[in-house]
PDB file of N, CA and C in Angstrom:
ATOM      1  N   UNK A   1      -6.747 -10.684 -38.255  1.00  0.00           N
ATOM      2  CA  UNK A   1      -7.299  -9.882 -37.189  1.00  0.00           C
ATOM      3  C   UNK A   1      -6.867 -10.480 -35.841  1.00  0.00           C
ATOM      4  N   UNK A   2      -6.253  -9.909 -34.955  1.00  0.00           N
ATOM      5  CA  UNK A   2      -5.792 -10.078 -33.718  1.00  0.00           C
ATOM      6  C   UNK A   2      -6.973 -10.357 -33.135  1.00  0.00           C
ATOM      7  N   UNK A   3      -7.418 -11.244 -31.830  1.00  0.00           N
ATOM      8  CA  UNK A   3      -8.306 -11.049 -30.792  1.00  0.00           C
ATOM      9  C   UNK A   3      -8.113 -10.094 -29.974  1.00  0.00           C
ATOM     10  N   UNK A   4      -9.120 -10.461 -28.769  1.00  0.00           N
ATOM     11  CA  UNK A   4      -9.234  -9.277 -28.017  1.00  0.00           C
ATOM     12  C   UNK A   4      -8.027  -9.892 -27.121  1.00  0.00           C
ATOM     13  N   UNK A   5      -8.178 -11.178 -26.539  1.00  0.00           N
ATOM     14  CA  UNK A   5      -7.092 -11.757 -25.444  1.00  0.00           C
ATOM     15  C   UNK A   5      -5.447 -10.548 -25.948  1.00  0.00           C
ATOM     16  N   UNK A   6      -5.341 -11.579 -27.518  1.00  0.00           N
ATOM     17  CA  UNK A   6      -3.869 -10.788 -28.181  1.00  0.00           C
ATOM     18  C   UNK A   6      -3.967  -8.938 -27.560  1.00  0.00           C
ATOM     19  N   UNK A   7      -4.504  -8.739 -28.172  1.00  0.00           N
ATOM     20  CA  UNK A   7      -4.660  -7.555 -27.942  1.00  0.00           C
ATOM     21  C   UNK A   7      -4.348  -6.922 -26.335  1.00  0.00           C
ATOM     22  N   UNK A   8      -5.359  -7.119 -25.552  1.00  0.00           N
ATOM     23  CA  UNK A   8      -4.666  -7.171 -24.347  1.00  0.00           C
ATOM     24  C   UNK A   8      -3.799  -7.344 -23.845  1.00  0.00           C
ATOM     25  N   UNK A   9      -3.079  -8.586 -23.723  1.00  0.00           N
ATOM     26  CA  UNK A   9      -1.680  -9.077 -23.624  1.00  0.00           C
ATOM     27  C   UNK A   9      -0.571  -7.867 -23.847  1.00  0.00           C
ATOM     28  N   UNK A  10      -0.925  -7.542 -25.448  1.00  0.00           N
ATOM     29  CA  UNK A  10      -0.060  -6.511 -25.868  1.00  0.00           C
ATOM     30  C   UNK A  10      -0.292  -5.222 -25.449  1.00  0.00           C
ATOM     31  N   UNK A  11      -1.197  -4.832 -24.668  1.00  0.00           N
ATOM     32  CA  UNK A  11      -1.425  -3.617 -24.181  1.00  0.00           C
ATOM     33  C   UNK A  11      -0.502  -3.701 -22.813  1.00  0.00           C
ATOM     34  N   UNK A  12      -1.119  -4.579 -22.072  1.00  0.00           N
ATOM     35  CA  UNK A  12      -0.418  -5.076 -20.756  1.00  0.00           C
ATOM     36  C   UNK A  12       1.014  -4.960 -20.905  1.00  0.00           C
ATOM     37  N   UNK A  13       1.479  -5.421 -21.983  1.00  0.00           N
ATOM     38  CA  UNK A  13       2.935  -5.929 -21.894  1.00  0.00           C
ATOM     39  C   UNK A  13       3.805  -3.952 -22.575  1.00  0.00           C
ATOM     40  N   UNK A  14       2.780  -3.321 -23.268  1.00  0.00           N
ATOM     41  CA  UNK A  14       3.309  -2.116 -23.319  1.00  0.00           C
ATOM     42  C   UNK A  14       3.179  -1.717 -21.983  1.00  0.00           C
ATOM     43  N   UNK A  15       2.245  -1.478 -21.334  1.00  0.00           N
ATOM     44  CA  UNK A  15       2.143  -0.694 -20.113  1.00  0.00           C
ATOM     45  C   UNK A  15       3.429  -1.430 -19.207  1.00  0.00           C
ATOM     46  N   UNK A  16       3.664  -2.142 -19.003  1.00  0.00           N
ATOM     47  CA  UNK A  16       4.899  -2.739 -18.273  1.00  0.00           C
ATOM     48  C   UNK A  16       5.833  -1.845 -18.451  1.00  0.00           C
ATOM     49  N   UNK A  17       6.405  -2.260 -19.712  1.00  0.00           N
ATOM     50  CA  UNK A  17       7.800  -1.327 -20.398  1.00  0.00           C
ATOM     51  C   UNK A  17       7.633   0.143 -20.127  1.00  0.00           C
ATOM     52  N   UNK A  18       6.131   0.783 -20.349  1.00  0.00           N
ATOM     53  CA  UNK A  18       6.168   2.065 -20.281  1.00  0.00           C
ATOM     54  C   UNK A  18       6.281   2.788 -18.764  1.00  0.00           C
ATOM     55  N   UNK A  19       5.784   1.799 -17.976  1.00  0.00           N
ATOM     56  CA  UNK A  19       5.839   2.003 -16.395  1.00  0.00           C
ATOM     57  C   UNK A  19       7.100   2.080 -15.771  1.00  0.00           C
ATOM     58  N   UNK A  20       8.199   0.812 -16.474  1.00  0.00           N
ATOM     59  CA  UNK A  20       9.008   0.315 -15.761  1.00  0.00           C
ATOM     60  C   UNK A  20      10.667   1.836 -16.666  1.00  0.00           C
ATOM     61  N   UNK A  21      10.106   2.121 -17.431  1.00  0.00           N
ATOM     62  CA  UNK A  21      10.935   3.349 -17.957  1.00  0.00           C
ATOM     63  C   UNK A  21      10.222   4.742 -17.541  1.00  0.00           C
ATOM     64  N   UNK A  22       9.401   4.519 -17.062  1.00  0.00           N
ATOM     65  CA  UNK A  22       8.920   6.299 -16.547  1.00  0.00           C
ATOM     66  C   UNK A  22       9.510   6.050 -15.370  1.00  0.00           C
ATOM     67  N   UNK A  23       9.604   5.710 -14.173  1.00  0.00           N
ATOM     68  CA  UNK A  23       9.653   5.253 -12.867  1.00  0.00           C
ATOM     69  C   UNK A  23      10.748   5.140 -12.863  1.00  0.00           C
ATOM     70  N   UNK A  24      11.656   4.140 -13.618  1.00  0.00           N
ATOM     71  CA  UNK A  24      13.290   4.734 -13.385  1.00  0.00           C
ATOM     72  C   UNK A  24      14.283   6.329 -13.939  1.00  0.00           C
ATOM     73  N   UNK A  25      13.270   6.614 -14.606  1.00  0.00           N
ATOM     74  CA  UNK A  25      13.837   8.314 -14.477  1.00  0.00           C
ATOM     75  C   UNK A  25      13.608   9.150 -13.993  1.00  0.00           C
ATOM     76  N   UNK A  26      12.289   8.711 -12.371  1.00  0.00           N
ATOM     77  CA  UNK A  26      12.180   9.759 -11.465  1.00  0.00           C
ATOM     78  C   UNK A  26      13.410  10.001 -10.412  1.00  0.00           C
ATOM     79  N   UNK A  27      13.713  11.533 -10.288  1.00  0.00           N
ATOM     80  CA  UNK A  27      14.996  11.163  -9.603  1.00  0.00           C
ATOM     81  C   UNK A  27      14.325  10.600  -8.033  1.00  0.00           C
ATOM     82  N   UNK A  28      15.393  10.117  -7.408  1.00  0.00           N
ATOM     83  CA  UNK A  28      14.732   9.790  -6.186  1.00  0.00           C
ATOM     84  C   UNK A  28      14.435  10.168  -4.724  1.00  0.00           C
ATOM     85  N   UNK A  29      14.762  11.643  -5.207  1.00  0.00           N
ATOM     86  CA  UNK A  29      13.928  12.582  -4.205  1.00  0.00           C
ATOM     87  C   UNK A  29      12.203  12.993  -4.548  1.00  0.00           C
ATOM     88  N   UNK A  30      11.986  12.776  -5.620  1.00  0.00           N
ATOM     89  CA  UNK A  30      10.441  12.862  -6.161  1.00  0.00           C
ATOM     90  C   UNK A  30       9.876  12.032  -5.870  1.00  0.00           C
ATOM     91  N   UNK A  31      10.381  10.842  -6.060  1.00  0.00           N
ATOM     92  CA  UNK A  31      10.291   9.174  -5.715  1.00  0.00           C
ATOM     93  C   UNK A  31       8.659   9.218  -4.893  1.00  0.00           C
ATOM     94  N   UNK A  32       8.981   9.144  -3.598  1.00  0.00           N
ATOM     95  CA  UNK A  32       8.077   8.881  -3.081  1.00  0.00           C
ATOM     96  C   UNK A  32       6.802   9.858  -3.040  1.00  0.00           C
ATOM     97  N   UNK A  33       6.986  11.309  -3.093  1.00  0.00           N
ATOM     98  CA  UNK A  33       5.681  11.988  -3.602  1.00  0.00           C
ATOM     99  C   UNK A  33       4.839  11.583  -4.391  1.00  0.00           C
ATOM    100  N   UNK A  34       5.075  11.147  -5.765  1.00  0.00           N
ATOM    101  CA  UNK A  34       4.945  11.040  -6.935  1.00  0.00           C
ATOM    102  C   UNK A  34       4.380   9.423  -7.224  1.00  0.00           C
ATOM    103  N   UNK A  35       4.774   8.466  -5.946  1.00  0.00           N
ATOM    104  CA  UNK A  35       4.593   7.436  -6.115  1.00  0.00           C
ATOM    105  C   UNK A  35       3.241   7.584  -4.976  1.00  0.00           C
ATOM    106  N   UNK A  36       3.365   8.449  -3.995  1.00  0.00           N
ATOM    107  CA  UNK A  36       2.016   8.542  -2.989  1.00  0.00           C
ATOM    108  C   UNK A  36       0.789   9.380  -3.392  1.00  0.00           C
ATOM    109  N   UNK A  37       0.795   9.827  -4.464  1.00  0.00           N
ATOM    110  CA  UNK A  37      -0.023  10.577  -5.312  1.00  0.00           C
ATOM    111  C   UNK A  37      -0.767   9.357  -6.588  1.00  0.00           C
ATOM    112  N   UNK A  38       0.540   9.064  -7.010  1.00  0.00           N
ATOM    113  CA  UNK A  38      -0.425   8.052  -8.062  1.00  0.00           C
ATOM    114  C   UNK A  38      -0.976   6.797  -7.232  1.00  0.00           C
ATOM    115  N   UNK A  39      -0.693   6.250  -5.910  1.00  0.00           N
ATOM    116  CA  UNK A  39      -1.281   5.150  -5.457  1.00  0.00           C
ATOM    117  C   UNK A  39      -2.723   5.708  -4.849  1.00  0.00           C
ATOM    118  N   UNK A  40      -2.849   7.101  -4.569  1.00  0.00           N
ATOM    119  CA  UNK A  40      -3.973   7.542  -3.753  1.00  0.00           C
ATOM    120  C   UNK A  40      -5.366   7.990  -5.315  1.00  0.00           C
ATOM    121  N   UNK A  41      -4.530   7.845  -6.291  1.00  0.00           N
ATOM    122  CA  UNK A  41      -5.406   7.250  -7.770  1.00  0.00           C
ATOM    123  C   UNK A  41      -5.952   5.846  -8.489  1.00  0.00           C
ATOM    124  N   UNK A  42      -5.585   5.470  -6.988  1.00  0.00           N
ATOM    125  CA  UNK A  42      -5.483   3.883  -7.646  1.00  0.00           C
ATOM    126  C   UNK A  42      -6.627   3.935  -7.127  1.00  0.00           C
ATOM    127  N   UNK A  43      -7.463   4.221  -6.182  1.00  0.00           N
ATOM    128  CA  UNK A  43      -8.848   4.403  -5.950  1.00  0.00           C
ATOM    129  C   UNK A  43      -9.470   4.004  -7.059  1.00  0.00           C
ATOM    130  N   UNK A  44      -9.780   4.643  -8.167  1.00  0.00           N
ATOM    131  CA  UNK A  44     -10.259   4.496  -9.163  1.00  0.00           C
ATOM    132  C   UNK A  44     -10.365   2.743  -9.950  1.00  0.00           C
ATOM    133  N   UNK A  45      -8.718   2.923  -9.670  1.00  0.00           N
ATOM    134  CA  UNK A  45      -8.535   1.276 -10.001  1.00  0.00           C
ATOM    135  C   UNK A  45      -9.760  -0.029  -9.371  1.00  0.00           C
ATOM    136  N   UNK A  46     -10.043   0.187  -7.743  1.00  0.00           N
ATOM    137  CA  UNK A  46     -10.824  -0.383  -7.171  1.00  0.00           C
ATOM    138  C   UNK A  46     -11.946  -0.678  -7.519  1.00  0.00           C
ATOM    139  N   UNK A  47     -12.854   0.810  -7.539  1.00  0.00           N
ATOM    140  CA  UNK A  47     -14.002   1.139  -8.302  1.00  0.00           C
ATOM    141  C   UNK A  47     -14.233   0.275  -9.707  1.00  0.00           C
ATOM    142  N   UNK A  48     -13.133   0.285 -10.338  1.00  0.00           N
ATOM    143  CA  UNK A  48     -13.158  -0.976 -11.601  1.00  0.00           C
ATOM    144  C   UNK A  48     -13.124  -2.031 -10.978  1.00  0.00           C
ATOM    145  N   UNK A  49     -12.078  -2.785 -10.162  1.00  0.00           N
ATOM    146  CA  UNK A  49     -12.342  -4.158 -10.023  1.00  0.00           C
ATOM    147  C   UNK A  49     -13.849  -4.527  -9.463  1.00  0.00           C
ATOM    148  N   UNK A  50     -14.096  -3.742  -8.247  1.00  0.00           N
ATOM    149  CA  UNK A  50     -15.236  -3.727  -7.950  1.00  0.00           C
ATOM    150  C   UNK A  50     -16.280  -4.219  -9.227  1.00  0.00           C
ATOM    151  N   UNK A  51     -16.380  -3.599 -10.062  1.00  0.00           N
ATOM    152  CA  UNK A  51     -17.543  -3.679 -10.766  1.00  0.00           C
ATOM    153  C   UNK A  51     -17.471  -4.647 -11.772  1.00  0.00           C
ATOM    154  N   UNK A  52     -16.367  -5.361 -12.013  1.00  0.00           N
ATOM    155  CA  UNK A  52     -15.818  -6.727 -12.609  1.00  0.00           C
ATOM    156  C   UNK A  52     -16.190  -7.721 -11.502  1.00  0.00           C
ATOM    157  N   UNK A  53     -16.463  -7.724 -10.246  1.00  0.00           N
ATOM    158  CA  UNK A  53     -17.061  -8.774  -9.344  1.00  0.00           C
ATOM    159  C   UNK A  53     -18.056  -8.816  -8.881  1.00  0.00           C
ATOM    160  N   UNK A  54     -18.932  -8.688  -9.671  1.00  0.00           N
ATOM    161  CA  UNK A  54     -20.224  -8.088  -8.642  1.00  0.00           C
ATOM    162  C   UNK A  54     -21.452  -9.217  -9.366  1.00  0.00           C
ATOM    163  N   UNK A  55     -20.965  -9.782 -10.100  1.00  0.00           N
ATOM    164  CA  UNK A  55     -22.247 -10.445  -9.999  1.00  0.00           C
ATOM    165  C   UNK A  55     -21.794 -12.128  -9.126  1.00  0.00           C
ATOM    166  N   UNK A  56     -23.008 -12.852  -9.298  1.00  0.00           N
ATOM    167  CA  UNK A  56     -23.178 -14.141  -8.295  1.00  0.00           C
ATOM    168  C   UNK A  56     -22.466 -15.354  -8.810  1.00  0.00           C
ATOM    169  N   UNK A  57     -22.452 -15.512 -10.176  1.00  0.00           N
ATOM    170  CA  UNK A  57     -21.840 -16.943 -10.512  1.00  0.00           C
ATOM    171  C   UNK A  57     -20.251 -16.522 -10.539  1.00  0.00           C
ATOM    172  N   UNK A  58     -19.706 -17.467 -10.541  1.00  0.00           N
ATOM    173  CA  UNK A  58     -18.044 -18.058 -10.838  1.00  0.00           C
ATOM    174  C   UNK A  58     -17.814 -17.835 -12.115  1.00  0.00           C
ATOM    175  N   UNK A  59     -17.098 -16.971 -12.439  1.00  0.00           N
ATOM    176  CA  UNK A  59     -16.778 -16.837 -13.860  1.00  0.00           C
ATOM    177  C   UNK A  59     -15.530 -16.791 -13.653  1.00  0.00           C
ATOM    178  N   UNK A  60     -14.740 -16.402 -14.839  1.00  0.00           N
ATOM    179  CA  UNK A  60     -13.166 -16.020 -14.752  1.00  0.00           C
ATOM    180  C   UNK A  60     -12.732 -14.958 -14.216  1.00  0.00           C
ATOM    181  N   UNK A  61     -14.367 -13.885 -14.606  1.00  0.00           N
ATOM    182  CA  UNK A  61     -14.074 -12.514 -15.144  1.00  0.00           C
ATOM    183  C   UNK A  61     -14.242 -11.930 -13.527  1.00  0.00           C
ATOM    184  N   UNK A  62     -15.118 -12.902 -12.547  1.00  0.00           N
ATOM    185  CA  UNK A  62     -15.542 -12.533 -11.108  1.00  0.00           C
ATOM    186  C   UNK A  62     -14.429 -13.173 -10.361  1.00  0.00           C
ATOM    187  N   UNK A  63     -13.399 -14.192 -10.858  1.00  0.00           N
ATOM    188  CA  UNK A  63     -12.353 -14.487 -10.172  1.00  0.00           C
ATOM    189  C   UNK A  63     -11.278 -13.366  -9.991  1.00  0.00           C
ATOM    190  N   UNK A  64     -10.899 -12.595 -11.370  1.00  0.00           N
ATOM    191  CA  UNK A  64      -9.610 -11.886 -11.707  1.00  0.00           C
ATOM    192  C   UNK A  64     -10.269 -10.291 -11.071  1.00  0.00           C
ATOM    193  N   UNK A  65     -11.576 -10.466 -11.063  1.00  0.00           N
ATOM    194  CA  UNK A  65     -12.330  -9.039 -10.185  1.00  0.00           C
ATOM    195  C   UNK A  65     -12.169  -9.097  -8.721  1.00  0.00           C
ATOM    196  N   UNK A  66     -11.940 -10.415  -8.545  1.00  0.00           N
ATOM    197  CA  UNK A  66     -12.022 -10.241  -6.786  1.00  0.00           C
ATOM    198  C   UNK A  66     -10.267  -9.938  -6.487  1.00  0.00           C
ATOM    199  N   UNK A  67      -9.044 -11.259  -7.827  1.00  0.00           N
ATOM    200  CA  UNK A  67      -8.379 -10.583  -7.220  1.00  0.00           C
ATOM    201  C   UNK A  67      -7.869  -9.148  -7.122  1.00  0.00           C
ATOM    202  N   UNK A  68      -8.506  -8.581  -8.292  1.00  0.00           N
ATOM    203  CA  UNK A  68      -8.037  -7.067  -8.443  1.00  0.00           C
ATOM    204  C   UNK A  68      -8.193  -6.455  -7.501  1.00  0.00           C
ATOM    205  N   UNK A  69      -9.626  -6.641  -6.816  1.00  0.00           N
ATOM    206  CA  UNK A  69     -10.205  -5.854  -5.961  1.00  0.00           C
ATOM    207  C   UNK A  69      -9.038  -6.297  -4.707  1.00  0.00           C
ATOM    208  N   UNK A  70      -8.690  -7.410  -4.077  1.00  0.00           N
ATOM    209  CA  UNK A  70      -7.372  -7.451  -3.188  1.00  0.00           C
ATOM    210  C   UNK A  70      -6.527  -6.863  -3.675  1.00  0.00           C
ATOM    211  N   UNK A  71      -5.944  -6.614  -5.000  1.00  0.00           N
ATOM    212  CA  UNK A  71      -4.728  -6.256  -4.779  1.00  0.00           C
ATOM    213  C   UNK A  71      -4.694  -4.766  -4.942  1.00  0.00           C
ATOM    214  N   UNK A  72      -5.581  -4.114  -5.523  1.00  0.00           N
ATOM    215  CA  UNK A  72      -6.278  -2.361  -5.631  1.00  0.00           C
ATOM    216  C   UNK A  72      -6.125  -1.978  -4.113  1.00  0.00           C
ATOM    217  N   UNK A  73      -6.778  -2.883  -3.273  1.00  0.00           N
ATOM    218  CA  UNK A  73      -6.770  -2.428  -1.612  1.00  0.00           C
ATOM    219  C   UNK A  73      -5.376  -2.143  -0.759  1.00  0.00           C
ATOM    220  N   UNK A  74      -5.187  -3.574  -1.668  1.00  0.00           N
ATOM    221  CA  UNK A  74      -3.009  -3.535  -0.661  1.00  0.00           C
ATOM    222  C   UNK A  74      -2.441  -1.778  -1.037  1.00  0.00           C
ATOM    223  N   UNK A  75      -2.400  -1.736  -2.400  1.00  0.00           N
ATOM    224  CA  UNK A  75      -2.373  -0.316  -3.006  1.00  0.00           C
ATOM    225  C   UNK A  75      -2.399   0.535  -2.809  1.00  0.00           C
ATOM    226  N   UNK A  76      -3.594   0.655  -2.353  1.00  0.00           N
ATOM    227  CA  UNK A  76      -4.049   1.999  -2.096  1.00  0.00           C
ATOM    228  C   UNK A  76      -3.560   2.311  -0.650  1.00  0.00           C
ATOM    229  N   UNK A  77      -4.154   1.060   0.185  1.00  0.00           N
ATOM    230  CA  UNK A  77      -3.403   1.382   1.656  1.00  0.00           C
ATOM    231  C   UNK A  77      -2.325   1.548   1.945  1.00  0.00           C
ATOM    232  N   UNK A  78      -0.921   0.878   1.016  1.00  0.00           N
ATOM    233  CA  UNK A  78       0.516   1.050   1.146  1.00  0.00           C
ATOM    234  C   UNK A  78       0.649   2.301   0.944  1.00  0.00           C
ATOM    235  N   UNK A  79       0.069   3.339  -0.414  1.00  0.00           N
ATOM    236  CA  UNK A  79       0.153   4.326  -0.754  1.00  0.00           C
ATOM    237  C   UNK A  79      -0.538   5.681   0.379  1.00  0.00           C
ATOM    238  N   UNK A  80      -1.323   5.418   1.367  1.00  0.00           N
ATOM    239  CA  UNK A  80      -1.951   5.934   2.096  1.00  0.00           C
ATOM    240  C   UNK A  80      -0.593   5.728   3.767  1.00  0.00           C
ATOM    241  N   UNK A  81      -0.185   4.193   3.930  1.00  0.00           N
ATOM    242  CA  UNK A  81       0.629   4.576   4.778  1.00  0.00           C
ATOM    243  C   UNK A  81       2.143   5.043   4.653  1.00  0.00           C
ATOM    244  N   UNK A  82       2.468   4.794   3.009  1.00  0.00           N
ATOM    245  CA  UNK A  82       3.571   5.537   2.731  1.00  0.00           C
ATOM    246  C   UNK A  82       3.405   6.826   2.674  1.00  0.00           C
ATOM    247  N   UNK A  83       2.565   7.741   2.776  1.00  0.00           N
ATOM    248  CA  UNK A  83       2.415   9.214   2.620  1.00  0.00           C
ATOM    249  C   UNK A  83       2.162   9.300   4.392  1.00  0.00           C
ATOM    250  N   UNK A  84       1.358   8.791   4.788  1.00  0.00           N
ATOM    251  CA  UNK A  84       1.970   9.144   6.385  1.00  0.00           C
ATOM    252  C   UNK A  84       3.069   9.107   6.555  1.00  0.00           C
ATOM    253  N   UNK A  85       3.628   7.948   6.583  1.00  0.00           N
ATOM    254  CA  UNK A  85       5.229   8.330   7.303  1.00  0.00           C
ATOM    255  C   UNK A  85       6.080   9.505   6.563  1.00  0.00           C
ATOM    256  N   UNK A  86       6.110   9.618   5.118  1.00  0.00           N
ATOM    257  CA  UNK A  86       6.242  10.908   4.439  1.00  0.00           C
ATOM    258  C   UNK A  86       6.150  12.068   4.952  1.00  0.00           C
ATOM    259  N   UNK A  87       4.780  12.104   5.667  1.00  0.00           N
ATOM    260  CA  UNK A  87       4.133  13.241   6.448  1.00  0.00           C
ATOM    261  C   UNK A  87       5.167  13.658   7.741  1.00  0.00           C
ATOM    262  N   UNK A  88       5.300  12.243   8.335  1.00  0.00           N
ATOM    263  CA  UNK A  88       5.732  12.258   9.892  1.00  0.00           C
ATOM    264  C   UNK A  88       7.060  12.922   9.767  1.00  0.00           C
ATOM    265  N   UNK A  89       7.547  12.440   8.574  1.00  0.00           N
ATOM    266  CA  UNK A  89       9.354  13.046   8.496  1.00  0.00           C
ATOM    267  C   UNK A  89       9.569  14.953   8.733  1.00  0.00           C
ATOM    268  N   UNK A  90       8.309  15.254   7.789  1.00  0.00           N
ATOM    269  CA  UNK A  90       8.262  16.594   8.066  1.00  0.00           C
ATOM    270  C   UNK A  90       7.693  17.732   9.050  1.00  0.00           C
ATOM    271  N   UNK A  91       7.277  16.460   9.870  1.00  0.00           N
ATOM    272  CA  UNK A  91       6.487  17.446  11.040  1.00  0.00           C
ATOM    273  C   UNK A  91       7.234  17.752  12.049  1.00  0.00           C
ATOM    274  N   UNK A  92       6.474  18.279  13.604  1.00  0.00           N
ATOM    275  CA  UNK A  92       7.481  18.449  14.779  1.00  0.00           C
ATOM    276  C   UNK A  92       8.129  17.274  15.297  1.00  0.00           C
ATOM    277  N   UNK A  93       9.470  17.868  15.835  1.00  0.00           N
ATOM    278  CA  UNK A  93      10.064  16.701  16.059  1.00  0.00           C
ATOM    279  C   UNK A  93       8.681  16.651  17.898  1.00  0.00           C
ATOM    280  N   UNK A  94       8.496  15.183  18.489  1.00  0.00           N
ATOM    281  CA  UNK A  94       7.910  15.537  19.698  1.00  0.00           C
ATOM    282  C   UNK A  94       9.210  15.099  21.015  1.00  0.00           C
TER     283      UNK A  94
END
């Protein structure tokens, strides 16, 4: 019987491969739509780390929650100012 760690690992390490082969067959005019749509889902992502840090003692599980919760934020905001400038390309010129 595998653990849970194993287990994980191997989930993680599929999601890699499966990420890193969907993403190179977007052509790269979709590119950035497609990439400012799924980062403005990463919201969700937050909402999880969030709730992996929330209690008071030092655990592992409140360490890898806080960093999620930093790196969910970088995320979401890159994905929020990459769809502005996205935006800006198509508007009036001033």
């Amino acid at each position: 019987m595998l653990s849970p760690l194993m287990i994980g690992l191997y989930v993680f390490v599929l999601a890699i491969f499966l990420g890193f082969e969907l993403i190179t067959k977007v052509p790269p005019t979709l590119h950035t739509p497609l990439m400012s749509g799924a980062n403005a889902i990463s919201g969700i992502t937050l909402v999880g780390a969030l709730s992996c840090a929330t209690t008071g003692e030092t655990t592992l599980a409140n360490v890898l929650g806080a960093l999620a919760v930093a790196l969910a934020t970088i995320n979401v905001v890159g994905g929020f100012l990459v769809t502005n400038r996205m935006l800006q390309m198509f508007g009036k010129k001033r």
